[in-house]
Protein backbone atom coordinates (compact mmCIF):
# COMPACT_ATOMS: atom_id res chain seq x y z
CA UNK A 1 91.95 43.88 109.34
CA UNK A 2 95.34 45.45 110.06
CA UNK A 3 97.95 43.27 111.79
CA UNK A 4 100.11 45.21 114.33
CA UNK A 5 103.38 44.00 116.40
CA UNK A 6 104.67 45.81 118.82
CA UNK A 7 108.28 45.43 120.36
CA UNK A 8 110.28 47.24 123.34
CA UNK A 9 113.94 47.59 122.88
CA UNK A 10 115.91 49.67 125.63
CA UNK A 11 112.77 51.02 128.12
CA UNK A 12 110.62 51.49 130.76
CA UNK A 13 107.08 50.17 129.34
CA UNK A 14 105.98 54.24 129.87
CA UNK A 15 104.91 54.13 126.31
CA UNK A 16 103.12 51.22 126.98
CA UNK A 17 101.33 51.97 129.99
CA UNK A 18 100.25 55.14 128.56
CA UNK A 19 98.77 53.49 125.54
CA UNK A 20 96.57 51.08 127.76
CA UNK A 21 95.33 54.64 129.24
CA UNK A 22 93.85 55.53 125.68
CA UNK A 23 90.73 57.18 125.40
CA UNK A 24 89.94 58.75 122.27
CA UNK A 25 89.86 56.62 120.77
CA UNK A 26 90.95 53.79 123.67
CA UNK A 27 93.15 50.45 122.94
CA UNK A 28 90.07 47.98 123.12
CA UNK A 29 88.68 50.85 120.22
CA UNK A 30 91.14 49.74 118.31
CA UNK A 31 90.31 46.15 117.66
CA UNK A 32 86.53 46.25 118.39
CA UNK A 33 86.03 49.22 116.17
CA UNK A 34 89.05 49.85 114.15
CA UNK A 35 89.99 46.73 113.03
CA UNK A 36 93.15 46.17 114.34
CA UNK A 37 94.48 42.19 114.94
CA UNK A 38 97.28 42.96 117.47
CA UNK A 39 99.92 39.73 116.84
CA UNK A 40 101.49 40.35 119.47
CA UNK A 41 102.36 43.08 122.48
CA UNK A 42 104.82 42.65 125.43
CA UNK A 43 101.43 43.39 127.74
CA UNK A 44 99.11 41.24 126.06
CA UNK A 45 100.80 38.98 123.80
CA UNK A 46 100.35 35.04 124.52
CA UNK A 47 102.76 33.05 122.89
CA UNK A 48 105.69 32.68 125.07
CA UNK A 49 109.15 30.89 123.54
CA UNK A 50 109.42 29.17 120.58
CA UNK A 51 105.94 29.89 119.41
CA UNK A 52 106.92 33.62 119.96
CA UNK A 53 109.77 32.70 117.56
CA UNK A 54 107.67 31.22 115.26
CA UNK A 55 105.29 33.81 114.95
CA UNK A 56 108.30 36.56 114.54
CA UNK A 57 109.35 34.08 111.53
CA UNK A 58 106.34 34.07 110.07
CA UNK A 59 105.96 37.72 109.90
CA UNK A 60 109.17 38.01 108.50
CA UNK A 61 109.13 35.66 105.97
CA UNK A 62 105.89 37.09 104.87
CA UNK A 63 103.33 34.13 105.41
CA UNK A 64 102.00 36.83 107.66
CA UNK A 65 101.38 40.07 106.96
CA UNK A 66 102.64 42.92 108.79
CA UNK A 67 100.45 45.92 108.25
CA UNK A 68 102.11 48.23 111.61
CA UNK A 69 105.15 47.91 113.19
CA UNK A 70 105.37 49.46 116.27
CA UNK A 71 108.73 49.91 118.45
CA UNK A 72 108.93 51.69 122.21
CA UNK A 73 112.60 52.37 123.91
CA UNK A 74 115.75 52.15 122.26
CA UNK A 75 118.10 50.03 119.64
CA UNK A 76 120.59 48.83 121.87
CA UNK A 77 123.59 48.24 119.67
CA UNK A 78 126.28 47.19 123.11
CA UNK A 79 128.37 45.72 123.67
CA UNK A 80 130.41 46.79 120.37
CA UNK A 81 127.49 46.71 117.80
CA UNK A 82 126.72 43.19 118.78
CA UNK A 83 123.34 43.87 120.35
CA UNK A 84 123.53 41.02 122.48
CA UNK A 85 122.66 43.39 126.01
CA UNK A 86 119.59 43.56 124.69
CA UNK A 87 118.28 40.02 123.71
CA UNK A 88 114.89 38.95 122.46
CA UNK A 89 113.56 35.09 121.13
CA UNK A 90 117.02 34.03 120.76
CA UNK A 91 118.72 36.93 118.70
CA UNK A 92 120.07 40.65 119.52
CA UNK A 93 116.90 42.68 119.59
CA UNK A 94 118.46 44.60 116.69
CA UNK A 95 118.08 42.28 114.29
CA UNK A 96 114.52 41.36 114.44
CA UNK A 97 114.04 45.51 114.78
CA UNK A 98 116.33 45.24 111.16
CA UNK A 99 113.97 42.84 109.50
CA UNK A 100 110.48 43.71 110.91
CA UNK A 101 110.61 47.00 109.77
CA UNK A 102 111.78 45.87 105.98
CA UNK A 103 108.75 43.97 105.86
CA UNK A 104 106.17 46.43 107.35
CA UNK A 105 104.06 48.70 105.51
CA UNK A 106 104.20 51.33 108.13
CA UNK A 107 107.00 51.41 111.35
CA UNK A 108 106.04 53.59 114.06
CA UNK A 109 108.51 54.90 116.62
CA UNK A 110 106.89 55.56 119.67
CA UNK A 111 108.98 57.67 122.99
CA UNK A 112 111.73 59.64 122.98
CA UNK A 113 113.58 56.07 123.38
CA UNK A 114 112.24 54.95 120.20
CA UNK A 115 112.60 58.49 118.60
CA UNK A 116 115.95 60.10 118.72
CA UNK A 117 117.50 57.68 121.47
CA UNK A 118 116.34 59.43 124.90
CA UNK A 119 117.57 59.06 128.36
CA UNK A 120 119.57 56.01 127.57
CA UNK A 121 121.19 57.98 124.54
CA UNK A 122 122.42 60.80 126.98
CA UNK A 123 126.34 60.61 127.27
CA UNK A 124 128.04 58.18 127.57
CA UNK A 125 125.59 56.04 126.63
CA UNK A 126 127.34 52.67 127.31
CA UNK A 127 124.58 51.00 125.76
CA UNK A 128 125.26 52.24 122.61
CA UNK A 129 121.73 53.25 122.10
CA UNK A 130 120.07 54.75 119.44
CA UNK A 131 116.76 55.91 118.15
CA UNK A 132 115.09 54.16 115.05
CA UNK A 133 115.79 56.65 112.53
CA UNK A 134 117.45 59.43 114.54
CA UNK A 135 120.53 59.61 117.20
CA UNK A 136 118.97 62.96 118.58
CA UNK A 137 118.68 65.47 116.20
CA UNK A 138 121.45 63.77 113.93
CA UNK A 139 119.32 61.76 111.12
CA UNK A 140 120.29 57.80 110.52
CA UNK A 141 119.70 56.31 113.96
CA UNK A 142 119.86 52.79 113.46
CA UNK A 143 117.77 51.95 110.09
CA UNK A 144 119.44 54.61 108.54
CA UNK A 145 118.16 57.92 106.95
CA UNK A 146 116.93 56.71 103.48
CA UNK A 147 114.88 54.13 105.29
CA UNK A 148 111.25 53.80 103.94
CA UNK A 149 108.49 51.45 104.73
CA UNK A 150 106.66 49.14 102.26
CA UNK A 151 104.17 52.12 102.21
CA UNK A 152 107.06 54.16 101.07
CA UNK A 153 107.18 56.19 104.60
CA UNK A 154 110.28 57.22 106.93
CA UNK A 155 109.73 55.89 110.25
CA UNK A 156 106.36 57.86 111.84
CA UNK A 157 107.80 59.35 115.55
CA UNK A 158 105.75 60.61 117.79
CA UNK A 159 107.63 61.18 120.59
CA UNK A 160 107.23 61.91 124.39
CA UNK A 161 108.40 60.39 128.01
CA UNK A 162 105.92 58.97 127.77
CA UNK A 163 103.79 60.56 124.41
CA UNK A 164 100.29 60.68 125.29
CA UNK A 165 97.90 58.30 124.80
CA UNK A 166 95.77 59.63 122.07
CA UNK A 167 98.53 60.43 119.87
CA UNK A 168 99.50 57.31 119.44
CA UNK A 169 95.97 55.77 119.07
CA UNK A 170 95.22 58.62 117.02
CA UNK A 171 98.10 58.06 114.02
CA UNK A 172 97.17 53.97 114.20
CA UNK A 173 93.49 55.13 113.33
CA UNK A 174 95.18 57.46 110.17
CA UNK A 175 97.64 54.13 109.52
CA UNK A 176 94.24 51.82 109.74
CA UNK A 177 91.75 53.62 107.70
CA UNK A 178 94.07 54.38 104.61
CA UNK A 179 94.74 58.08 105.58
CA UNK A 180 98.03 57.43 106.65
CA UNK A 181 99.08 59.57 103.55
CA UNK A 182 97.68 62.62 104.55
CA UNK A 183 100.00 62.75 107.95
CA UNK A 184 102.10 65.51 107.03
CA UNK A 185 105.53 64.70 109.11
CA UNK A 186 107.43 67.65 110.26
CA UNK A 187 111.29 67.90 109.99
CA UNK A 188 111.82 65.21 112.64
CA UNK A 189 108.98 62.61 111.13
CA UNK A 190 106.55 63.79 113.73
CA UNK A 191 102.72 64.48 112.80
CA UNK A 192 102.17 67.93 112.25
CA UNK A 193 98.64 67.75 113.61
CA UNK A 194 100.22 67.42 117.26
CA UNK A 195 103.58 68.89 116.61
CA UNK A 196 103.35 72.25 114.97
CA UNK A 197 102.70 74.36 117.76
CA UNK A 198 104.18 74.91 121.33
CA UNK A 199 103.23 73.52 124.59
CA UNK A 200 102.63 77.43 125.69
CA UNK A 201 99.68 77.01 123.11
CA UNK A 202 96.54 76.94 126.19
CA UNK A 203 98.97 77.03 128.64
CA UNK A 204 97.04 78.75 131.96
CA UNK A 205 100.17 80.90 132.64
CA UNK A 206 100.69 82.65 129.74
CA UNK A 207 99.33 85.64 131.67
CA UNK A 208 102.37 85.00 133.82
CA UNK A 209 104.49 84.78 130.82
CA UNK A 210 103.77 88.17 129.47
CA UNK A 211 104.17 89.93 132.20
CA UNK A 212 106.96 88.65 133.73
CA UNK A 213 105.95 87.17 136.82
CA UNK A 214 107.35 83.85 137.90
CA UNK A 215 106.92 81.17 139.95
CA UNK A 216 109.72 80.24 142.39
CA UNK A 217 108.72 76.57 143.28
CA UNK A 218 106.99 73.43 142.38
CA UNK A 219 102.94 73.41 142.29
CA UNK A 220 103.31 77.32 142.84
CA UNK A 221 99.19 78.09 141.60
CA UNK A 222 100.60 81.61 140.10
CA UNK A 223 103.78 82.31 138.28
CA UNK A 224 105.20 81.06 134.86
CA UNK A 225 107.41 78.48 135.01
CA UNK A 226 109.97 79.54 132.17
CA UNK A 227 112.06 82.36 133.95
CA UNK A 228 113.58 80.80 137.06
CA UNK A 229 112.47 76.82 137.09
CA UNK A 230 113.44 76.10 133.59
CA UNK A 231 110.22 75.47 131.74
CA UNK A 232 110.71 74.31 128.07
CA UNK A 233 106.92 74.90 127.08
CA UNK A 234 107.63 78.38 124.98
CA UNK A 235 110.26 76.27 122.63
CA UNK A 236 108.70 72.91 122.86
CA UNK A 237 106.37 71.56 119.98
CA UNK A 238 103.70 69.31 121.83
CA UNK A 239 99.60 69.56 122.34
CA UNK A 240 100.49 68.78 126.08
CA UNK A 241 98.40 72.02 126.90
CA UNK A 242 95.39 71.50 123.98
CA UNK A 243 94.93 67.87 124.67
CA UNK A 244 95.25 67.47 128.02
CA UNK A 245 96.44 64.22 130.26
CA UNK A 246 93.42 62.54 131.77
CA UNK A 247 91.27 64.92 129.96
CA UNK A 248 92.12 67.51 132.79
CA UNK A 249 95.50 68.64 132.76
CA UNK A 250 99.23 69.08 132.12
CA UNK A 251 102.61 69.61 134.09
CA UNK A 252 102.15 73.37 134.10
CA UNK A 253 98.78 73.39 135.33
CA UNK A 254 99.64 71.02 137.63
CA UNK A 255 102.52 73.61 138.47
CA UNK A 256 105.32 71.76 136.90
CA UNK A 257 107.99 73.22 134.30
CA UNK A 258 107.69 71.57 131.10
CA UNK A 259 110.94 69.17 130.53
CA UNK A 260 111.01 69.33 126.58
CA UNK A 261 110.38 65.73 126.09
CA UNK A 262 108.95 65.80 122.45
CA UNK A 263 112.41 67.17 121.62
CA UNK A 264 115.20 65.47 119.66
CA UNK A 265 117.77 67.17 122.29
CA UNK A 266 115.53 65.73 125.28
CA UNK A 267 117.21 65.19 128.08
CA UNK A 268 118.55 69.12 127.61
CA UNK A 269 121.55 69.84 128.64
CA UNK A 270 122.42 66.11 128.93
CA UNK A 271 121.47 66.55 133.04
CA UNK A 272 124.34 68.15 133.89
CA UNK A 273 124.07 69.21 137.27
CA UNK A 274 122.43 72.70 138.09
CA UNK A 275 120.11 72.66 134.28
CA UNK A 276 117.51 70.12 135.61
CA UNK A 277 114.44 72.38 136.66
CA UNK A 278 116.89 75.55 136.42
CA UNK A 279 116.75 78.28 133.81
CA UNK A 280 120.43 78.60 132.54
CA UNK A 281 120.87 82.45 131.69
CA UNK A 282 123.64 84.90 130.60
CA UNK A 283 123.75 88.31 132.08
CA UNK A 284 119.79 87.57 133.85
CA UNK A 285 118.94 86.37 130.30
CA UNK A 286 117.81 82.75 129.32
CA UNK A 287 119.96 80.90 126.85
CA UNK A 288 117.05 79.19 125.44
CA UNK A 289 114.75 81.55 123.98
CA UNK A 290 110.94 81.01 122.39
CA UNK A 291 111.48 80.47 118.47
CA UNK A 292 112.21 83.35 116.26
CA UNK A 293 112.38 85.99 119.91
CA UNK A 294 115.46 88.62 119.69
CA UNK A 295 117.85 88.68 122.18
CA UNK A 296 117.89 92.50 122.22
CA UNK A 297 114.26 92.71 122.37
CA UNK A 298 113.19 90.26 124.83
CA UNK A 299 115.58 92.46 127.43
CA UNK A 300 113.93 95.36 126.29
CA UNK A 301 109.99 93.61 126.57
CA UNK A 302 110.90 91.65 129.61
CA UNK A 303 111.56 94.89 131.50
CA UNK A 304 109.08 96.85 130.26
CA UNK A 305 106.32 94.06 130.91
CA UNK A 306 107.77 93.75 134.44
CA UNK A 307 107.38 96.88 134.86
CA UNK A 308 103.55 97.01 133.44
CA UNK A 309 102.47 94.11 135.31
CA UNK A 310 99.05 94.43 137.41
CA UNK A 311 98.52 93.66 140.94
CA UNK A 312 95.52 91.06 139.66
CA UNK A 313 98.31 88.84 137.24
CA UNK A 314 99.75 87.96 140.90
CA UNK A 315 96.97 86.48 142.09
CA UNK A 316 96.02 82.71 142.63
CA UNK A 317 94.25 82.03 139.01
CA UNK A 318 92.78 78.55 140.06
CA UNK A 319 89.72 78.85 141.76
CA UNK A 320 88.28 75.93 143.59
């Protein structure tokens, strides 16, 4: 059996209600099949008050085991590091966040809350949030960057606003059937078997993408999404594309840019007016380029692809 709590600091419950929308394997999987005793969830936990408190105690004090620790949305450290906007069974949030995680063998940071600090991290961030192990890209967040879990493991991140579903069910399957080892974290603690390629990766515009051709509004059913509406899919590492939402599809089949939200530096550009859902470019070229792409050379491809493009690449490619 392997005894999981799960908390929410500074969020929205996305995390959450994605997680209830598991399906391979799905969150009922998890205990009927898996193994998993969840102690308690802010969905589906009973125990209300003090016998909340009393079964936080007991998990910290050891008399029970705590095999996953789980945490969606941010540390809230406000109002000046006392953590008391933020309050939970009678203390700051923080500190049961501080001592849960020294007692777990594995703590899981799930959202771009949870990750690197998210929305509520964004300037000026009044809450004084911050991510579990990261303040965006910056490495300490709040437990600090030598932190290490009984099972000797930096916090495991898998990001997202929300991160799918199967991700996270996914990693608790690797955590529950002693393969947690063999997750191979990236440089930001994410797993490597959903973060080492790009959303582009299956993306049904990458037609569009060669060739130059964009789309000039939402839900547009031809056009890539990258040169005008500010899709981050050709620099953003995510399966979004590969393992699709609802088993059918994404935001850019769906005709939507991608927003870069399995990103440390998610929300981009700190929404600043005119970046949301707008390219930012220099001289008609984007700031943000795909990985390892030339400056020089993508004006010389884009212009030469524009050039090349067929009369068939501007057609409608969703056929009903």
């Amino acid at each position: 059996m392997t005894n999981l709590l799960w908390l929410q600091g500074g969020a929205c419950s996305g995390n959450t209600m994605s997680f209830l929308n598991a399906e391979e394997p799905s969150a009922c999987d998890l205990v009927t099949d898996f193994g998993f005793n969840i102690l308690w969830h802010p969905s589906l936990g009973l125990e209300l008050g003090d016998n909340l408190k009393q079964l936080l105690s007991n998990v910290v004090s050891g008399a029970i085991q705590l095999d996953v620790f789980v945490f969606e949305g941010t540390v809230v450290l406000g109002p000046n590091n006392s953590g008391r906007m933020n309050m939970f069974a009678g203390r700051p949030m923080k500190d049961w966040v501080q001592d849960l995680a020294g007692v777990a063998q594995f703590t899981v940071a799930l959202g771009d809350c949870a990750t690197w600090g998210g929305i509520p991290a964004t300037e000026p961030n009044p809450t004084q949030s911050v991510g579990l192990q990261f303040l965006k890209r910056q490495r300490g967040g709040f437990l600090g960057a030598g932190y290490r879990s009984k099972a000797g493991l930096p916090v495991i991140n898998v990001p997202g606003c929300p991160c799918h579903p199967d991700w996270v069910t996914q990693v608790l399957v690797a955590v529950a059937t002693g393969r947690a080892g063999d997750l191979a974290l990236d440089d930001v603690q994410r797993p490597s078997t959903f973060f080492s390629t790009f959303t582009q990766t299956g993306c049904t515009r990458n037609m569009h993408f060669a060739y130059k051709v964009s789309a000039t509004q939402f839900a547009q059913r031809n056009g890539c999404l990258f040169y005008d509406l500010g899709c981050r899919g050709p620099m953003t590492h995510s399966p979004c594309n590969r393992i699709l939402w609802n088993r059918q599809s994404s935001k850019t089949r769906a005709g939507m840019p991608c927003i870069g939200c399995t990103e440390p530096e998610f929300p981009h550009h700190d929404l600043k007016v005119g970046t949301v859902f707008k390219t930012q470019t220099v001289m008609g070229v984007p700031v943000d380029l795909p990985e390892g792409v030339d400056k020089k050379k993508y004006v010389v491809h884009s212009a030469k692809a524009k050039d090349s493009a067929p009369k068939w690449v501007e057609h409608d490619i969703f056929v009903v």
